[in-house]
C-alpha atoms as a PDB file:
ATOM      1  CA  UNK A   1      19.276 137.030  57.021  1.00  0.00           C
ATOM      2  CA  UNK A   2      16.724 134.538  56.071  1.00  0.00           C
ATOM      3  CA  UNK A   3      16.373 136.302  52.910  1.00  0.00           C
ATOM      4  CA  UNK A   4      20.042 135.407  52.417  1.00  0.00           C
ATOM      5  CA  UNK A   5      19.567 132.037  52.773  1.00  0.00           C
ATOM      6  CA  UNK A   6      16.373 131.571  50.519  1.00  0.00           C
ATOM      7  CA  UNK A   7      18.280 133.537  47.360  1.00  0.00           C
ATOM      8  CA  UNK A   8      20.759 130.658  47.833  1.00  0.00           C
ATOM      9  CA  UNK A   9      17.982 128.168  47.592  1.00  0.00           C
ATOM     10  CA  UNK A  10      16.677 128.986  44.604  1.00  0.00           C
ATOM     11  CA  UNK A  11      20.360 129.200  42.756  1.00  0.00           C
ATOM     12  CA  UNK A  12      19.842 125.400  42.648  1.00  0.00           C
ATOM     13  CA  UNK A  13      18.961 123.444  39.607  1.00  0.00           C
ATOM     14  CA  UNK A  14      17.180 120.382  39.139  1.00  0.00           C
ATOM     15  CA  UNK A  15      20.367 118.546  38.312  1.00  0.00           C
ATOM     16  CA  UNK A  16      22.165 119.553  41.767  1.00  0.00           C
ATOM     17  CA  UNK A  17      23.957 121.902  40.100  1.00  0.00           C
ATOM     18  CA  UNK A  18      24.128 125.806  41.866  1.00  0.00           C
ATOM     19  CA  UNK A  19      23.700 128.711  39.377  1.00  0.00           C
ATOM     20  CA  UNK A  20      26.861 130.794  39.483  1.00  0.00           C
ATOM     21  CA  UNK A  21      24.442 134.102  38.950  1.00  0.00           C
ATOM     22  CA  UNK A  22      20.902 134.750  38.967  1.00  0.00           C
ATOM     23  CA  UNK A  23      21.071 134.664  34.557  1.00  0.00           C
ATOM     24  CA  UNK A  24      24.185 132.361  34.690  1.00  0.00           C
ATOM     25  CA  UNK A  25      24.953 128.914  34.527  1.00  0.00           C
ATOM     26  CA  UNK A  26      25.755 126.007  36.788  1.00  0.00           C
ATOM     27  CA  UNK A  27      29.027 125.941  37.915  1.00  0.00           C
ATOM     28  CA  UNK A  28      31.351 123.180  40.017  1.00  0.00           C
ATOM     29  CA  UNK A  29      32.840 126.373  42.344  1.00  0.00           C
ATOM     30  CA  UNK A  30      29.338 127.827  43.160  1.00  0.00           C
ATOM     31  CA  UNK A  31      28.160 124.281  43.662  1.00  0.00           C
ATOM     32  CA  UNK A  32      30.560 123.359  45.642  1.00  0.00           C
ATOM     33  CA  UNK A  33      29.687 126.061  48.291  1.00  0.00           C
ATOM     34  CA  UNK A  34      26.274 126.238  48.251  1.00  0.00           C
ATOM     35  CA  UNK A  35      26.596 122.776  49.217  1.00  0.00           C
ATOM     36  CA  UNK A  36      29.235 123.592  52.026  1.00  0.00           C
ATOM     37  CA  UNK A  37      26.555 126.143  53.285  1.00  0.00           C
ATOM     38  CA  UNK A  38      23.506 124.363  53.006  1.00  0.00           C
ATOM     39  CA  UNK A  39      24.520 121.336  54.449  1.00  0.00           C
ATOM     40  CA  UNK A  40      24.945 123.523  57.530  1.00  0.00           C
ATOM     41  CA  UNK A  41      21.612 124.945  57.318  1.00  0.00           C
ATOM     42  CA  UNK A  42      20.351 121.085  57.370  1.00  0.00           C
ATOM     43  CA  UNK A  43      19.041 121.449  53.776  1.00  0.00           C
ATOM     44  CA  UNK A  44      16.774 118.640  52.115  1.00  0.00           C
ATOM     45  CA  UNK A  45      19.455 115.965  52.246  1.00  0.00           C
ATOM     46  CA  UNK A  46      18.538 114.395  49.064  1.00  0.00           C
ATOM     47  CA  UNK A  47      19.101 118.095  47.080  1.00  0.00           C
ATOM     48  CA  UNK A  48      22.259 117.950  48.296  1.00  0.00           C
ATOM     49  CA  UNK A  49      22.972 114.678  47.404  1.00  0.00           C
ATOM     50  CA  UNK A  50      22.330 115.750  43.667  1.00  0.00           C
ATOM     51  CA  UNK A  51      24.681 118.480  44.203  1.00  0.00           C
ATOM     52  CA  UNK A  52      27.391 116.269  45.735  1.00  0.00           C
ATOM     53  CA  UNK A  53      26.984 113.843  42.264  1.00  0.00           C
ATOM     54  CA  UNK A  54      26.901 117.130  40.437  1.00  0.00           C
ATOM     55  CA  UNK A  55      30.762 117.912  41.874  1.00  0.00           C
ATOM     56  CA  UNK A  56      31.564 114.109  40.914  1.00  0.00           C
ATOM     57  CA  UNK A  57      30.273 114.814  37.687  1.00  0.00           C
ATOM     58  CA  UNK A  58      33.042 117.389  36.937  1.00  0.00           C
ATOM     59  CA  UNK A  59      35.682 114.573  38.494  1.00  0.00           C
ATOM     60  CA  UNK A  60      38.620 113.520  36.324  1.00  0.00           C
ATOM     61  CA  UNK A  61      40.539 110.373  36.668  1.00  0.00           C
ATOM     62  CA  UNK A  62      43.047 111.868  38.490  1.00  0.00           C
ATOM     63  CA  UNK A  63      40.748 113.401  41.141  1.00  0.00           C
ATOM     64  CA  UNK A  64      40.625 117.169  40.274  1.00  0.00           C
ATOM     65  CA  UNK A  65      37.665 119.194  39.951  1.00  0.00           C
ATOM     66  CA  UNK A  66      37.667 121.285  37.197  1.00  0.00           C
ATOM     67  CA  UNK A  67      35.408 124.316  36.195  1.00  0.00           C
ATOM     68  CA  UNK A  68      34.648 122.549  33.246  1.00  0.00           C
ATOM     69  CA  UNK A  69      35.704 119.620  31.064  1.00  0.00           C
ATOM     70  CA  UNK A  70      37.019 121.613  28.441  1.00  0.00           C
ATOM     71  CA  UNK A  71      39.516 123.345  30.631  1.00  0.00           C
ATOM     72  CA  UNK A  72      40.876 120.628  33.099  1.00  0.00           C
ATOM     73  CA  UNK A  73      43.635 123.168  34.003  1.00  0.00           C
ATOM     74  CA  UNK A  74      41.108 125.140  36.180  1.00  0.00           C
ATOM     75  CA  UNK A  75      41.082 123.288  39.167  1.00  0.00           C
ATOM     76  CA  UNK A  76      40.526 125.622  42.055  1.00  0.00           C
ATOM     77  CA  UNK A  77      36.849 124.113  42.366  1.00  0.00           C
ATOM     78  CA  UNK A  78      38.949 120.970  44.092  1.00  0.00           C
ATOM     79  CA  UNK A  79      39.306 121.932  47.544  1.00  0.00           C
ATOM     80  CA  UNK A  80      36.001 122.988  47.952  1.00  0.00           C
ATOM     81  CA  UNK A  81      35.091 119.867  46.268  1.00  0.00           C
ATOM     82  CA  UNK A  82      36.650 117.988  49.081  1.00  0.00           C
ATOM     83  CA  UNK A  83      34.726 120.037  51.784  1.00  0.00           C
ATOM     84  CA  UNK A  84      31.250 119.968  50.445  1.00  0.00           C
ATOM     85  CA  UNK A  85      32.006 115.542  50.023  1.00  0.00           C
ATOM     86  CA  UNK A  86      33.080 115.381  53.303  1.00  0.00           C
ATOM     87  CA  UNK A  87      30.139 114.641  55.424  1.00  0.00           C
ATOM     88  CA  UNK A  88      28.759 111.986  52.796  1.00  0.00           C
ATOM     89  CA  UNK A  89      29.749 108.240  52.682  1.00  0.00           C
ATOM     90  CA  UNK A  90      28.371 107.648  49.578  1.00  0.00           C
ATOM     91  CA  UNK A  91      31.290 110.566  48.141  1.00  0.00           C
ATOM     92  CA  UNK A  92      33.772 109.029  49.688  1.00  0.00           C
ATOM     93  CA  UNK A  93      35.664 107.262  46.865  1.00  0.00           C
ATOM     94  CA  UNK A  94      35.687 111.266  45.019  1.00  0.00           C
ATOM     95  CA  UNK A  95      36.859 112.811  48.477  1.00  0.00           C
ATOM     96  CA  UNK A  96      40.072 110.716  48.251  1.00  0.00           C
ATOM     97  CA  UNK A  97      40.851 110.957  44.990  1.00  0.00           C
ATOM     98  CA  UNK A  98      40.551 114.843  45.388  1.00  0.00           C
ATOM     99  CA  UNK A  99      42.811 114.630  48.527  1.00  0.00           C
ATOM    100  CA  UNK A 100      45.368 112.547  46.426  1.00  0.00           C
ATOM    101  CA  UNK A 101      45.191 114.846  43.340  1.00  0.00           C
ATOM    102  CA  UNK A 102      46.036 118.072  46.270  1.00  0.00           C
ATOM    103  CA  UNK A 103      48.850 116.172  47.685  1.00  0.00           C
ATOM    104  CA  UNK A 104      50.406 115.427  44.276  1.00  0.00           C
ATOM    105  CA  UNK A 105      50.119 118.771  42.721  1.00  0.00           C
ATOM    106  CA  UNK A 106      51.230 121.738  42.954  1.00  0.00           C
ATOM    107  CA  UNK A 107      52.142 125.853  41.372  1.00  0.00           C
ATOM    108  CA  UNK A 108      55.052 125.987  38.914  1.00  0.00           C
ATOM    109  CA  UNK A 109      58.258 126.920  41.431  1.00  0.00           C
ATOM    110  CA  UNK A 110      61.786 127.395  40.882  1.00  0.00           C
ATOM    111  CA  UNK A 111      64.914 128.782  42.811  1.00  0.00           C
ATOM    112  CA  UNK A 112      65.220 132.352  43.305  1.00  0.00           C
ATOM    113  CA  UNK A 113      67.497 134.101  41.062  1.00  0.00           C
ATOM    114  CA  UNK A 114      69.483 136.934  43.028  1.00  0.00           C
ATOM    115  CA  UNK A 115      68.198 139.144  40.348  1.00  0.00           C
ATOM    116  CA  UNK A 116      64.749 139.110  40.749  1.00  0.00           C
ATOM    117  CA  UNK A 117      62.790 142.346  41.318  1.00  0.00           C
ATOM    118  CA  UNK A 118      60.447 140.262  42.971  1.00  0.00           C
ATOM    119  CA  UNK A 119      60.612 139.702  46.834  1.00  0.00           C
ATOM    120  CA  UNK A 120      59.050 136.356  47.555  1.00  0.00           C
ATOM    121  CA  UNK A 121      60.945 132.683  47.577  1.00  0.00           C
ATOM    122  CA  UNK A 122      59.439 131.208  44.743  1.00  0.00           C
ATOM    123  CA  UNK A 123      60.924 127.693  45.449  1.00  0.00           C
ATOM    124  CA  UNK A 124      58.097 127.258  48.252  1.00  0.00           C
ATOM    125  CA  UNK A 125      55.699 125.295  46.930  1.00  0.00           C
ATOM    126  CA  UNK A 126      52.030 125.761  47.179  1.00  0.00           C
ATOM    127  CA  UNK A 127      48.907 125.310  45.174  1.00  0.00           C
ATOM    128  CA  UNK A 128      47.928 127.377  41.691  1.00  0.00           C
ATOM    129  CA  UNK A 129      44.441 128.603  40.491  1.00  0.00           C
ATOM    130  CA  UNK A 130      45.188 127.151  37.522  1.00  0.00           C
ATOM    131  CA  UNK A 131      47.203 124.052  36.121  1.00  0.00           C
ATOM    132  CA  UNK A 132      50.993 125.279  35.358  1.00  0.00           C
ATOM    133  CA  UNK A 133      50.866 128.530  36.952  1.00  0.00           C
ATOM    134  CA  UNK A 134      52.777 129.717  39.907  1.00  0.00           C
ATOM    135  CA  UNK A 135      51.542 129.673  43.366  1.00  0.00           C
ATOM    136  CA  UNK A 136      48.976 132.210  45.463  1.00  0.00           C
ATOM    137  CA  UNK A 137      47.950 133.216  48.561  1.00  0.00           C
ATOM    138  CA  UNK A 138      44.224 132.494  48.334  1.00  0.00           C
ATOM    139  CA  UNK A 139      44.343 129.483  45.763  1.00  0.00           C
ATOM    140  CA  UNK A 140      46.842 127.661  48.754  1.00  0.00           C
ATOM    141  CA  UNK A 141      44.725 128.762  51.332  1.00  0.00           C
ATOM    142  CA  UNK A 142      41.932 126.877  50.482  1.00  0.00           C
ATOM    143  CA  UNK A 143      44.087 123.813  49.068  1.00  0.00           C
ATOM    144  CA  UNK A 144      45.331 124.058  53.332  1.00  0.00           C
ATOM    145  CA  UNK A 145      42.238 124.432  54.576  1.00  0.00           C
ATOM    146  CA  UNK A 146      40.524 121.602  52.717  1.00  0.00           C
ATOM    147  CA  UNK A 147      43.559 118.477  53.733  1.00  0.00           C
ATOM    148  CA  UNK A 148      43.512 120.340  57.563  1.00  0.00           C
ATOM    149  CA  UNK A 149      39.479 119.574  57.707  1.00  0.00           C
ATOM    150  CA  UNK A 150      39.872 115.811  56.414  1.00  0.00           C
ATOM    151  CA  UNK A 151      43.149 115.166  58.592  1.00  0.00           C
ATOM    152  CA  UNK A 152      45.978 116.023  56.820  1.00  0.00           C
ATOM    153  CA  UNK A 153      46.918 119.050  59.232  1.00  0.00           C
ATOM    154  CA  UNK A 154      50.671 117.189  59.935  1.00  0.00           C
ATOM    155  CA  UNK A 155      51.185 116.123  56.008  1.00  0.00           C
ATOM    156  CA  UNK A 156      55.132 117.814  55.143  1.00  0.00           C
ATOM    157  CA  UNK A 157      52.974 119.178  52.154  1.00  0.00           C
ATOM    158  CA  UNK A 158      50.735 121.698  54.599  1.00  0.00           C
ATOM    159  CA  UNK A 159      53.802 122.057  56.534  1.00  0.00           C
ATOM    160  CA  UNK A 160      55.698 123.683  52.956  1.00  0.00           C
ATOM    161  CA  UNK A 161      52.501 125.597  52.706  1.00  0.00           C
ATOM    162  CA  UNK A 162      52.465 127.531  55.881  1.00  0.00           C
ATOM    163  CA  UNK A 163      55.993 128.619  55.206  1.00  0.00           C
ATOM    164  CA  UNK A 164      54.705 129.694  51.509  1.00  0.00           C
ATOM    165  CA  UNK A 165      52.067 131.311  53.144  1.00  0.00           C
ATOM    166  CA  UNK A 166      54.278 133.229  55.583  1.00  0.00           C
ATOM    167  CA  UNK A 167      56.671 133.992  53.352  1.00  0.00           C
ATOM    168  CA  UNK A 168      54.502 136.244  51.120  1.00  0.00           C
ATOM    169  CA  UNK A 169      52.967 138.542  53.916  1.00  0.00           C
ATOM    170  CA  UNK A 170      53.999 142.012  53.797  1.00  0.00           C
ATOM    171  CA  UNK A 171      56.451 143.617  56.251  1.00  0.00           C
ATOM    172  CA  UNK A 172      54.254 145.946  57.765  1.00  0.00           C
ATOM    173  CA  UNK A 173      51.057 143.413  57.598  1.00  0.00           C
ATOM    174  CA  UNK A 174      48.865 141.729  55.525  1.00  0.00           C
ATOM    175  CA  UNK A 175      48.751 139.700  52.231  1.00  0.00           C
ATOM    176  CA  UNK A 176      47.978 140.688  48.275  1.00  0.00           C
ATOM    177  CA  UNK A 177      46.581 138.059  45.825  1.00  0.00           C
ATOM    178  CA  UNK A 178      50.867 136.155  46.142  1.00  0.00           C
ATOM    179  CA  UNK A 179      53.850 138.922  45.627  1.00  0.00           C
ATOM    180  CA  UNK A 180      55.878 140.855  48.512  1.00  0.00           C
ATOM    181  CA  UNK A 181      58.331 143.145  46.622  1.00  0.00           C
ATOM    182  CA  UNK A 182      58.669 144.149  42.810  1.00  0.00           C
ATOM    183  CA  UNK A 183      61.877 146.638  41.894  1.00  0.00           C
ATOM    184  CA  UNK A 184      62.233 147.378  46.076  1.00  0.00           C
ATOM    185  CA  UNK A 185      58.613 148.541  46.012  1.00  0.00           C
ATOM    186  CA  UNK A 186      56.201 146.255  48.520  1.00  0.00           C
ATOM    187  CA  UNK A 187      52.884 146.232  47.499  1.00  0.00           C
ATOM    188  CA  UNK A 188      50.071 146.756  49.432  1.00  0.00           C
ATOM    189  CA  UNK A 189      48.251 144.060  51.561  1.00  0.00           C
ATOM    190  CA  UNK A 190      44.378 142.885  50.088  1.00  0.00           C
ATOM    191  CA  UNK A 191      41.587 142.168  53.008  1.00  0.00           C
ATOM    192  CA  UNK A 192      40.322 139.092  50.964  1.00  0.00           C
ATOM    193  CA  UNK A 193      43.488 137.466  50.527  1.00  0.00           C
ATOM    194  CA  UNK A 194      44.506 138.839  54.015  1.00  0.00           C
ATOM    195  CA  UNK A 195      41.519 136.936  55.401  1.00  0.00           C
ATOM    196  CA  UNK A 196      42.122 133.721  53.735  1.00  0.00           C
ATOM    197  CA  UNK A 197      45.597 133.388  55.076  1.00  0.00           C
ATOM    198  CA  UNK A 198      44.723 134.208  58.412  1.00  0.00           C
ATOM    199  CA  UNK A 199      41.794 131.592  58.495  1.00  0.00           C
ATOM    200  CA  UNK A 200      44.452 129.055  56.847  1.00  0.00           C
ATOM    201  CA  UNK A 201      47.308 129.911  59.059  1.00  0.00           C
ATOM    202  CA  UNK A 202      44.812 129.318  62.187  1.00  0.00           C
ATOM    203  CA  UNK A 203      45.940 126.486  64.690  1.00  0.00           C
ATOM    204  CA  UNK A 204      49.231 126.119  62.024  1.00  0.00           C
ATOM    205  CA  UNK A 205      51.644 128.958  64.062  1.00  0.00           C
ATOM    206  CA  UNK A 206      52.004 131.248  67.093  1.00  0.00           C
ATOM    207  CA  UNK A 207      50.060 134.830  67.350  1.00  0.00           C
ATOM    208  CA  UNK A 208      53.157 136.982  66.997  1.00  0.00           C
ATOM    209  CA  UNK A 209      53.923 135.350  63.924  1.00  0.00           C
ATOM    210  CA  UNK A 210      50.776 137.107  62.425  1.00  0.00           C
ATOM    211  CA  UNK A 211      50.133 139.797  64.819  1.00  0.00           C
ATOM    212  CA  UNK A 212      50.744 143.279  62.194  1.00  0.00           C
ATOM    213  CA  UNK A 213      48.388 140.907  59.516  1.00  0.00           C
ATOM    214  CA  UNK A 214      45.782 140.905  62.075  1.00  0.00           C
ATOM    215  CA  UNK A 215      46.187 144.364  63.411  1.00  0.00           C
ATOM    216  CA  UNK A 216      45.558 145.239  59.331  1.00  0.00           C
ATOM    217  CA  UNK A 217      42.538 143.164  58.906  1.00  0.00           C
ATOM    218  CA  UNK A 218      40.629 144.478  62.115  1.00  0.00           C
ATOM    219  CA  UNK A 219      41.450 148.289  60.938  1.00  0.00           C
ATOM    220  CA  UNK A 220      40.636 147.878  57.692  1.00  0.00           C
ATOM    221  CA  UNK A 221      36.848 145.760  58.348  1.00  0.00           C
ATOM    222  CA  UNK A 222      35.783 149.034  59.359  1.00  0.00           C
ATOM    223  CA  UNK A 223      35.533 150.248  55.727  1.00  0.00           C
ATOM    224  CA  UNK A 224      34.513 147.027  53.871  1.00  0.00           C
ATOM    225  CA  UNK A 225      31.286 146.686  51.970  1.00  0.00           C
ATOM    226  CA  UNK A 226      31.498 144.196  49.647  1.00  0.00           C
ATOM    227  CA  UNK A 227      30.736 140.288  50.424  1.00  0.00           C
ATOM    228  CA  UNK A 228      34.056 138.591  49.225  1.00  0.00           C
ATOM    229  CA  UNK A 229      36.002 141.101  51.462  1.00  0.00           C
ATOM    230  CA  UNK A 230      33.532 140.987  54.296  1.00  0.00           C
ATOM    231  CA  UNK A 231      33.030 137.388  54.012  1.00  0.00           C
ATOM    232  CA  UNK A 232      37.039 136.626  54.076  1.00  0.00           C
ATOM    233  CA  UNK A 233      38.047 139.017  56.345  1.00  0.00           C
ATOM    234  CA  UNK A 234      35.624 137.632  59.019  1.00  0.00           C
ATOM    235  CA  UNK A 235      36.579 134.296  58.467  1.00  0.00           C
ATOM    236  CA  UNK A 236      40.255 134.921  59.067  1.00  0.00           C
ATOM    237  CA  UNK A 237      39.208 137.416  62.188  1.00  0.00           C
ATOM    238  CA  UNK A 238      36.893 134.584  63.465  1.00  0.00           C
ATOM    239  CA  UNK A 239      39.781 131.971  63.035  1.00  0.00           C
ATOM    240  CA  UNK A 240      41.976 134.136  65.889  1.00  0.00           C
ATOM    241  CA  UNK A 241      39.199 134.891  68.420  1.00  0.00           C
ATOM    242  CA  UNK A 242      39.072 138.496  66.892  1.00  0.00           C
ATOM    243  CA  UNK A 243      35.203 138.900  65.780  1.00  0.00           C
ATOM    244  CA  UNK A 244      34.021 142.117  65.792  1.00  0.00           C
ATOM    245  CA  UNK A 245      31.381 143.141  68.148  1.00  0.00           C
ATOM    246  CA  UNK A 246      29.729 144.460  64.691  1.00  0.00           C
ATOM    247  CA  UNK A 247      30.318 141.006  62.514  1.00  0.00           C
ATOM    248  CA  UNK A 248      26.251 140.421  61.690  1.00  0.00           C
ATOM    249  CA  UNK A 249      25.544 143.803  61.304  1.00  0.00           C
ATOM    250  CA  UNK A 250      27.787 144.194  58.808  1.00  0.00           C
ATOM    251  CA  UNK A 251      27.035 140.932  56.993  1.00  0.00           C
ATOM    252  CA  UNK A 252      23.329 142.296  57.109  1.00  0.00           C
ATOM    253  CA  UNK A 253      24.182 145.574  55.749  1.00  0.00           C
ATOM    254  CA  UNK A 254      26.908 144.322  52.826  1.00  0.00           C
ATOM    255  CA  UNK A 255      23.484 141.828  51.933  1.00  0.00           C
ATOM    256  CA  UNK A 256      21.765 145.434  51.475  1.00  0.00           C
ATOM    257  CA  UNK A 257      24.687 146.643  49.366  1.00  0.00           C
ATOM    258  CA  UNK A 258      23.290 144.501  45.683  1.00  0.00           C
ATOM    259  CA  UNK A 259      20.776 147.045  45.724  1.00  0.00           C
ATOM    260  CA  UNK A 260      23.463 149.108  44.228  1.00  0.00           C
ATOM    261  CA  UNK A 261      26.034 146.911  43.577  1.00  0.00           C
ATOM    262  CA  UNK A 262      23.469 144.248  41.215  1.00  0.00           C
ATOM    263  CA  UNK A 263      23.295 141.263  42.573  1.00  0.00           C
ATOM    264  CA  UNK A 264      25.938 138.773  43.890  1.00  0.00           C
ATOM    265  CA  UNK A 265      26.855 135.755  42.364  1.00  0.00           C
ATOM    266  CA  UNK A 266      26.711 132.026  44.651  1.00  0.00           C
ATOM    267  CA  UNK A 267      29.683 131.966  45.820  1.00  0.00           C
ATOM    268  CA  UNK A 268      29.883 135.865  46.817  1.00  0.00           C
ATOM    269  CA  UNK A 269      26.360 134.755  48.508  1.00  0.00           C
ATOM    270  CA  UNK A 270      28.206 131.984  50.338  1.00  0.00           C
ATOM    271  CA  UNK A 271      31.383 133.636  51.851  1.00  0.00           C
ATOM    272  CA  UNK A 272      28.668 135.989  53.416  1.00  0.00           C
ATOM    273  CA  UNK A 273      27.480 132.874  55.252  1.00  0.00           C
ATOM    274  CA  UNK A 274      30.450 131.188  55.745  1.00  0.00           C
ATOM    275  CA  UNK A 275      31.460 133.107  58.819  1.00  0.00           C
ATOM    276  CA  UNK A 276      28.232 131.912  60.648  1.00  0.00           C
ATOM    277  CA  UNK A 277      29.147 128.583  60.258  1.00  0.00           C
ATOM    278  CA  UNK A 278      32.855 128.872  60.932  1.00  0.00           C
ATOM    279  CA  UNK A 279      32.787 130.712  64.052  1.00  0.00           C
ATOM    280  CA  UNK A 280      36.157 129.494  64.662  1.00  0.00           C
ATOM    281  CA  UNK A 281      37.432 129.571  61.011  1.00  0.00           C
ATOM    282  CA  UNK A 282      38.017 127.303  58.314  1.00  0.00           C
ATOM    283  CA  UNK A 283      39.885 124.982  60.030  1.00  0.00           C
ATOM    284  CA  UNK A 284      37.223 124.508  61.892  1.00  0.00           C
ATOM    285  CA  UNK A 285      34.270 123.549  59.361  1.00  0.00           C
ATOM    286  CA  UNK A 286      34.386 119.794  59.399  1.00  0.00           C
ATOM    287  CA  UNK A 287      33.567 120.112  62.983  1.00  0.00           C
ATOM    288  CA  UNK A 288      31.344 123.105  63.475  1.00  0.00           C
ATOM    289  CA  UNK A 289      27.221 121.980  64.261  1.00  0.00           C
ATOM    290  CA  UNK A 290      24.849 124.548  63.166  1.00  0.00           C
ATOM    291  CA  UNK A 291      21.790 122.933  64.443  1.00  0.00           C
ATOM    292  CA  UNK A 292      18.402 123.915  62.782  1.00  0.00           C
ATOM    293  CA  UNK A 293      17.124 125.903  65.564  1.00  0.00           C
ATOM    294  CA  UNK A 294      21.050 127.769  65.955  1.00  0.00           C
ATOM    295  CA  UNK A 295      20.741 128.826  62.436  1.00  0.00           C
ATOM    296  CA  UNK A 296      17.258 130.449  62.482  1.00  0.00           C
ATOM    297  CA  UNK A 297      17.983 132.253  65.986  1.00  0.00           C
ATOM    298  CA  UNK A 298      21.133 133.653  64.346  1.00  0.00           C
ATOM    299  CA  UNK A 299      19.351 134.289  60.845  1.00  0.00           C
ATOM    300  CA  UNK A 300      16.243 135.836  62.951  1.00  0.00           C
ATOM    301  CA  UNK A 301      18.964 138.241  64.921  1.00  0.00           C
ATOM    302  CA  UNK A 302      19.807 139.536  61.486  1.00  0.00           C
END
């Protein structure tokens, strides 16, 4: 999966920046994880110091990370923000302000009406995609999984969050992209967002609590191809002991799938990575080694 690994490579620009497709432009999200993953692979530390002042670049005074200046509202780029700073003492003036801008913000909530066809508690707060807008699964995930890797894993805001989180899986299993019920119908459970709980939820509360999403997640892996649902699901599998026996063949073969598919953009590209270096999840990132001679005897098995 070397091959993986150089396509990444050459998404970066001369400014730091990561190209968020082949023909695209830079972007603060696909920067942001190229970062996370190269700095794993022990990439050329000063490219990835450009690509750290890139994120800081996109800063605002208040410590978000938005997609671009001219829409400050979308700040989902700020968690991952906070992950790709972490390892860097020279970033760590932007890490906190990021961390402070997560623990003061939050999706638009409000107390459940009795007459709501929708399921889920809305009054549990989490964090949005986007400035103003209500709550989701994956969006809170990350939010959780960035303040658990910089030590925020006891703060009462992560603690809100898991019960968020738990409160919008599905009876029989799983997670969608945030909703339970609408008009006494549940919807059906997503392995992306499925996967991104799981790897949130990991270390937070017991195994039964999250036994059914699992059960879900490990049936369904059997039938993914594409690299966000690959990429999540093995993260939250990985986060629970659960990998399956198949994990890098499957990574390998989803890699094969652009052929068809056209090609994947960064981030896509990253979250096929990501479970390499997060053999125990998410949760786990800050303190995962992937030494340079781990990486290429994994990448070389591939």
């Amino acid at each position: 999966m070397e091959i993986l690994l150089n396509e990444l490579r050459t998404r970066i620009r001369p400014n730091g920046g990561f190209l968020f497709t082949t023909q695209g432009e830079d972007r603060p999200d696909a920067t942001a994880w190229g970062t996370i993953i190269l700095s794993h692979f022990k990439h050329d530390a000063q490219v990835l110091q450009r690509s750290r002042d890139y994120l800081t670049s996109f800063q605002m005074p208040d410590g978000r990370v938005s997609l671009s200046p001219d829409h400050p509202e979308s700040f989902w780029p700020t968690p991952i923000s906070i992950l790709a700073w972490e390892t860097s003492k020279s970033h760590h003036v932007s890490r906190e302000k990021a961390i402070q801008f997560l623990l003061n913000s939050s999706g638009e909530h409000w107390i459940k009406n009795p007459e709501t066809p929708l399921g889920h508690d809305p009054s549990l707060k989490g964090w949005p995609w986007i400035g103003h807008t209500h709550s989701w699964v994956e969006s809170t995930a990350m939010a959780m999984t960035a303040l658990h890797n910089v030590g925020f894993s006891d703060h009462p805001r992560l603690k809100e969050a898991t019960s968020m989180i738990l409160d919008r899986q599905l009876s029989h299993g799983g997670w969608n992209y945030g909703n339970t019920m609408v008009f006494e119908q549940e919807l059906k459970p997503s392995p992306e967002d499925t996967g991104a709980a799981l790897s949130a939820l990991a270390g937070r509360i017991s195994r039964i609590h999250i036994s059914k999403s699992l059960e879900f997640l490990q049936t369904e892996f059997t039938r993914l191809r594409t690299p966000i649902a690959v990429g999540w699901s093995l993260l939250g599998l990985n986060a629970w002991n659960e990998t399956p026996p198949d994990a890098t063949t499957r990574i390998h073969d989803t890699w094969k799938h652009r052929e068809r598919f056209g090609g994947y953009d960064t981030p896509s590209l990253c979250l096929l990575l990501a479970p390499l270096i997060a053999p125990h999840g998410l949760n786990n990132l800050i303190n995962a080694e992937v030494s340079s001679q781990t990486s290429t005897a994994t990448l070389a098995s591939m």
